[in-house]
Protein backbone atom coordinates (compact mmCIF):
# COMPACT_ATOMS: atom_id res chain seq x y z
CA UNK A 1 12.12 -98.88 -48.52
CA UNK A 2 12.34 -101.81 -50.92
CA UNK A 3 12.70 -104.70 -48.65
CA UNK A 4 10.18 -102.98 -45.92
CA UNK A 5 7.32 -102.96 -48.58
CA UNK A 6 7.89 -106.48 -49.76
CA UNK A 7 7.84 -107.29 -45.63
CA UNK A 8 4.45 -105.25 -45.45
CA UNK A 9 3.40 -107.01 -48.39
CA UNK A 10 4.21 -110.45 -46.67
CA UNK A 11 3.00 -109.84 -43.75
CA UNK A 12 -1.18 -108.14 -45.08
CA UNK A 13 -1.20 -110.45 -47.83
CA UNK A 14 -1.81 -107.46 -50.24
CA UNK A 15 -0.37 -105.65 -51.99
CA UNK A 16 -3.03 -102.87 -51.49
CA UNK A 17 -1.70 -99.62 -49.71
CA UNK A 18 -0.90 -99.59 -46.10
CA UNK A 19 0.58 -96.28 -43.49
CA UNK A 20 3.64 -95.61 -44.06
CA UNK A 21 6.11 -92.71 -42.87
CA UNK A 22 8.14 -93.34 -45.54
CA UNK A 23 5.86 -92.61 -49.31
CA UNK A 24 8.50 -94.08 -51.39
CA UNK A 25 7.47 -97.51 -50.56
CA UNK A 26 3.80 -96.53 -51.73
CA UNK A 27 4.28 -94.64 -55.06
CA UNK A 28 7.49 -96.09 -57.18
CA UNK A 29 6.88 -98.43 -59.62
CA UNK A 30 6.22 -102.35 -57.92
CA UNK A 31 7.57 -104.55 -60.32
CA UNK A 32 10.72 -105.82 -59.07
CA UNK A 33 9.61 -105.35 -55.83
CA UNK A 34 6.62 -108.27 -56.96
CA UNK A 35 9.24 -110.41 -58.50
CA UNK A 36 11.54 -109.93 -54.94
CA UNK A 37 8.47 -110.83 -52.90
CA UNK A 38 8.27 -114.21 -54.77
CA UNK A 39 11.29 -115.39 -53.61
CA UNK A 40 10.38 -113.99 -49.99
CA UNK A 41 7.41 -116.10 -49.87
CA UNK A 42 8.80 -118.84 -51.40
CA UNK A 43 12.12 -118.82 -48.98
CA UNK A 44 10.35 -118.14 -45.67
CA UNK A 45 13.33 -115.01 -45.83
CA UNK A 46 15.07 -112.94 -48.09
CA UNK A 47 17.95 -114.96 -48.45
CA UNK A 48 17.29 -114.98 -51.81
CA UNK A 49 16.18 -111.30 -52.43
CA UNK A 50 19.57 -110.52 -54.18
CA UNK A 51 19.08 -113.18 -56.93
CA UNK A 52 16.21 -110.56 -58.78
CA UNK A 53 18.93 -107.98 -59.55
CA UNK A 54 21.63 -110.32 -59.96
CA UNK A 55 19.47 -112.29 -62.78
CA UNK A 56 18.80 -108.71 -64.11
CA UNK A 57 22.29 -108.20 -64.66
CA UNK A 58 23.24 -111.30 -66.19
CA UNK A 59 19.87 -110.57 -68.90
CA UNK A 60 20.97 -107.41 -69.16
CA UNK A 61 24.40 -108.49 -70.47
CA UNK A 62 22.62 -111.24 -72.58
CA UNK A 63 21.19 -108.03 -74.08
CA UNK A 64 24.23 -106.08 -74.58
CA UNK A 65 26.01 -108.46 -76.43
CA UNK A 66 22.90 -109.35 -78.87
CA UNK A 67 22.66 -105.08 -79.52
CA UNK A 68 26.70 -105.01 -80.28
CA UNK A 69 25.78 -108.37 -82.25
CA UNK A 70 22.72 -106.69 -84.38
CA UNK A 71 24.61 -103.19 -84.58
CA UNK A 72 27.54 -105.66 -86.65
CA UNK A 73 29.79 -105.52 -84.05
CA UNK A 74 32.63 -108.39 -84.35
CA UNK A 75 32.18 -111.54 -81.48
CA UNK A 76 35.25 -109.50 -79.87
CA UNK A 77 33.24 -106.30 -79.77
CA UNK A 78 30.14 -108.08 -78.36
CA UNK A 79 33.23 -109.33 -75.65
CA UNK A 80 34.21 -105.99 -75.02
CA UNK A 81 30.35 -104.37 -74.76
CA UNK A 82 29.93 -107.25 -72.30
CA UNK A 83 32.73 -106.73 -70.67
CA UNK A 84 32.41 -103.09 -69.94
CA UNK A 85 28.71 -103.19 -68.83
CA UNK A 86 29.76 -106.27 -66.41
CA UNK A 87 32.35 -104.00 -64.78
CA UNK A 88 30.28 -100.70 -64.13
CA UNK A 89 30.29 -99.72 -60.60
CA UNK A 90 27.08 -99.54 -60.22
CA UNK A 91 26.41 -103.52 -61.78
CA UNK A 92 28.85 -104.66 -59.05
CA UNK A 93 27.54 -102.58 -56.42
CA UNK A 94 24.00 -103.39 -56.93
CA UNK A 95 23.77 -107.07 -58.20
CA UNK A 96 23.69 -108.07 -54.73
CA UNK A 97 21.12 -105.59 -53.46
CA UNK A 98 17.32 -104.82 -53.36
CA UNK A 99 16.73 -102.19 -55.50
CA UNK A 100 15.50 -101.63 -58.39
CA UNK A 101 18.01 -100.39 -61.46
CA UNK A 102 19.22 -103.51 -63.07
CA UNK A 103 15.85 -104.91 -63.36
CA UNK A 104 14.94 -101.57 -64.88
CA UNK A 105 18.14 -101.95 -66.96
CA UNK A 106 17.10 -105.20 -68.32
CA UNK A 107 13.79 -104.12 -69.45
CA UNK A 108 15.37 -101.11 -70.95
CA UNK A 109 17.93 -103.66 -72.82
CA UNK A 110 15.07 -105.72 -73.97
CA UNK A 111 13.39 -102.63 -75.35
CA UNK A 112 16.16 -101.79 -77.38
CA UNK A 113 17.12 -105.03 -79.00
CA UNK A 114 13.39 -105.72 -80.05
CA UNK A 115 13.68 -101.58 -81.30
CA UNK A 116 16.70 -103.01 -83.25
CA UNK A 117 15.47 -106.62 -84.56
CA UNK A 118 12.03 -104.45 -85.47
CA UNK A 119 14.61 -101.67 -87.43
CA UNK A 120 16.38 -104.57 -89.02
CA UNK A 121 13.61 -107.04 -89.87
CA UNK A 122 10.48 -105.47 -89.78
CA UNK A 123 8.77 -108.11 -88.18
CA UNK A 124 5.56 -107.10 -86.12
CA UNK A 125 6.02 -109.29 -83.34
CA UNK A 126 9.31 -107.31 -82.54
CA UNK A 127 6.82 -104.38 -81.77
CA UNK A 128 4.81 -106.18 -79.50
CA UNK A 129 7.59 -107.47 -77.67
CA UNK A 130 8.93 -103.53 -77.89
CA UNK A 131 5.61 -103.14 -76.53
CA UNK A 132 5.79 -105.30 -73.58
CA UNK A 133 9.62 -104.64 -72.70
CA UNK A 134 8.19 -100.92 -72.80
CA UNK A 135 5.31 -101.56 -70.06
CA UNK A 136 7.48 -103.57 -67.60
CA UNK A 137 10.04 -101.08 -67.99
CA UNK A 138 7.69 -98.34 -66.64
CA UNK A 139 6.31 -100.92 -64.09
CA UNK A 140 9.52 -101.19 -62.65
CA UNK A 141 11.29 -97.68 -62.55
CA UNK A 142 9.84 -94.24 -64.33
CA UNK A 143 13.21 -93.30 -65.54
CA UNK A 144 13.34 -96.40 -67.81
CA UNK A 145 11.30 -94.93 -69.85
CA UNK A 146 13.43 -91.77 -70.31
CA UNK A 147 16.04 -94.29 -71.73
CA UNK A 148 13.89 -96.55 -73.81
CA UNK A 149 11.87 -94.04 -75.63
CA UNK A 150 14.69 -92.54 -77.95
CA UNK A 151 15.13 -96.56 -79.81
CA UNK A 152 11.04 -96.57 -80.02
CA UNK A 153 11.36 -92.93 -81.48
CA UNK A 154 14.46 -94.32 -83.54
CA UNK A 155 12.44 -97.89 -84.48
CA UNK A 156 9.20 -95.90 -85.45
CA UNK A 157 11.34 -93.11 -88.13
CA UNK A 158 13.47 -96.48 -89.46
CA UNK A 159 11.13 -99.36 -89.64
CA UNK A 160 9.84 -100.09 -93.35
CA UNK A 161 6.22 -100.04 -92.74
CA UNK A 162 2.91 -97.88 -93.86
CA UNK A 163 1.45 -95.13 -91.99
CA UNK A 164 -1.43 -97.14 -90.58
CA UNK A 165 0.94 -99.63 -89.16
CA UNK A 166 3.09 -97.47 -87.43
CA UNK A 167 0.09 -95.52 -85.96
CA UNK A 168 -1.22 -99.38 -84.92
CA UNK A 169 2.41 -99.80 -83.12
CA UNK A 170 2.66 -96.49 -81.19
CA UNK A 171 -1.12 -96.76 -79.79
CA UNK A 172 0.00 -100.37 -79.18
CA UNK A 173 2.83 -99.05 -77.20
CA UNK A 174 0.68 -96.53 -75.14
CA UNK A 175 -1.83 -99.26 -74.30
CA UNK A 176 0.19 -102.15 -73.43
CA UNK A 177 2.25 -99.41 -71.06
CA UNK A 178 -0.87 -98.69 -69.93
CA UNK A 179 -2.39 -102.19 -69.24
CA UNK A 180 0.54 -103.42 -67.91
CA UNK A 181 0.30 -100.39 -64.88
CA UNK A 182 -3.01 -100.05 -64.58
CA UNK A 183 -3.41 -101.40 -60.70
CA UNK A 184 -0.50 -99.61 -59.67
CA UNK A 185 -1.74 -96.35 -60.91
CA UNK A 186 -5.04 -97.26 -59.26
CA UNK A 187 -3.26 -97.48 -56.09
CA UNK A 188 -1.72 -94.16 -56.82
CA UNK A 189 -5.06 -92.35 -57.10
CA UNK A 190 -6.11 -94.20 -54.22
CA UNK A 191 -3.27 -92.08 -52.37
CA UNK A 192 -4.57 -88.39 -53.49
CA UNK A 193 -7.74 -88.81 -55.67
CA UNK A 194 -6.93 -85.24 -57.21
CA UNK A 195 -3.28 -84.78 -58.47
CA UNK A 196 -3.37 -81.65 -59.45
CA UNK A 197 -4.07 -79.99 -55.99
């Protein structure tokens, strides 16, 4: 269902909802799908479809080795965090696919070294880029959150600032999130206006 929505996509020239047997293509989170349908455009194929996940993972290991760096860990350690996220089954496996998990991955890794650099500096533009990693995370697979929210929840108990601040930071956090999914949870309501029935 990854590849057949980007083809719809393609092919209407919107990104709007379309029939489908298969829901899944309609109501997960778009964002590496967009980023996928780029390079489908762009290529006249997907020939290059892979290269989203497989730029995921190598970001993704950019951000494991800065968290072993900020948690103090030696350049050996950062070698060996590296090393042992590279070789997961599922970062083989899936660096040359469609889906979705390493770009989720990456987002969630970006989340948690700005949760870190905002723990160990205190500087607010670490938030907003907490804030941002935090949206595209959710824009790109619901579980990410599940991962990222335990550094936010760890950033907002450590981080040296005032009670006004850290109350500016978490609504920050809920908006941007927010923002950044907006038309996709437009489309969602668009599916079944009522939820709860």
């Amino acid at each position: 269902y990854h590849m057949a929505r980007v083809a719809h996509w393609a092919h209407n020239g919107t990104v709007a909802n379309y029939p489908t047997h298969t829901l899944l293509q309609l109501v997960i989170p778009p964002f590496s799908a967009y980023a996928i349908l780029q390079t489908y455009i762009l290529s006249g194929s997907d020939r290059l479809a892979n290269l989203v996940q497989w730029n995921s993972l190598v970001a993704s290991l950019v951000g494991v080795s800065l968290a072993a760096e900020i948690l103090g860990g030696t350049r050996r350690a950062q070698l060996i965090a590296v090393l042992f996220a590279a070789t997961l089954p599922m970062s083989i496996l899936q660096a040359s696919s469609t889906q979705n998990d390493l770009v989720a991955t990456m987002w969630s890794a970006c989340t948690t070294v700005f949760a870190l650099l905002l723990i160990t500096t205190g500087g607010r533009r670490w938030g907003l880029l907490c804030a941002l990693s935090l949206g595209l995370a959710a824009f790109t697979k619901g579980t990410a959150l599940i991962i990222s929210v335990p550094f936010l929840i760890w950033a907002f108990l450590k981080v040296r600032w005032g009670a006004g601040h850290k109350i500016a930071w978490l609504l920050l956090l809920i908006f941007t999130t927010a923002a950044l999914n907006a038309g996709f949870l437009q489309r969602l309501k668009e599916l079944h206006p009522d939820p709860f029935q």
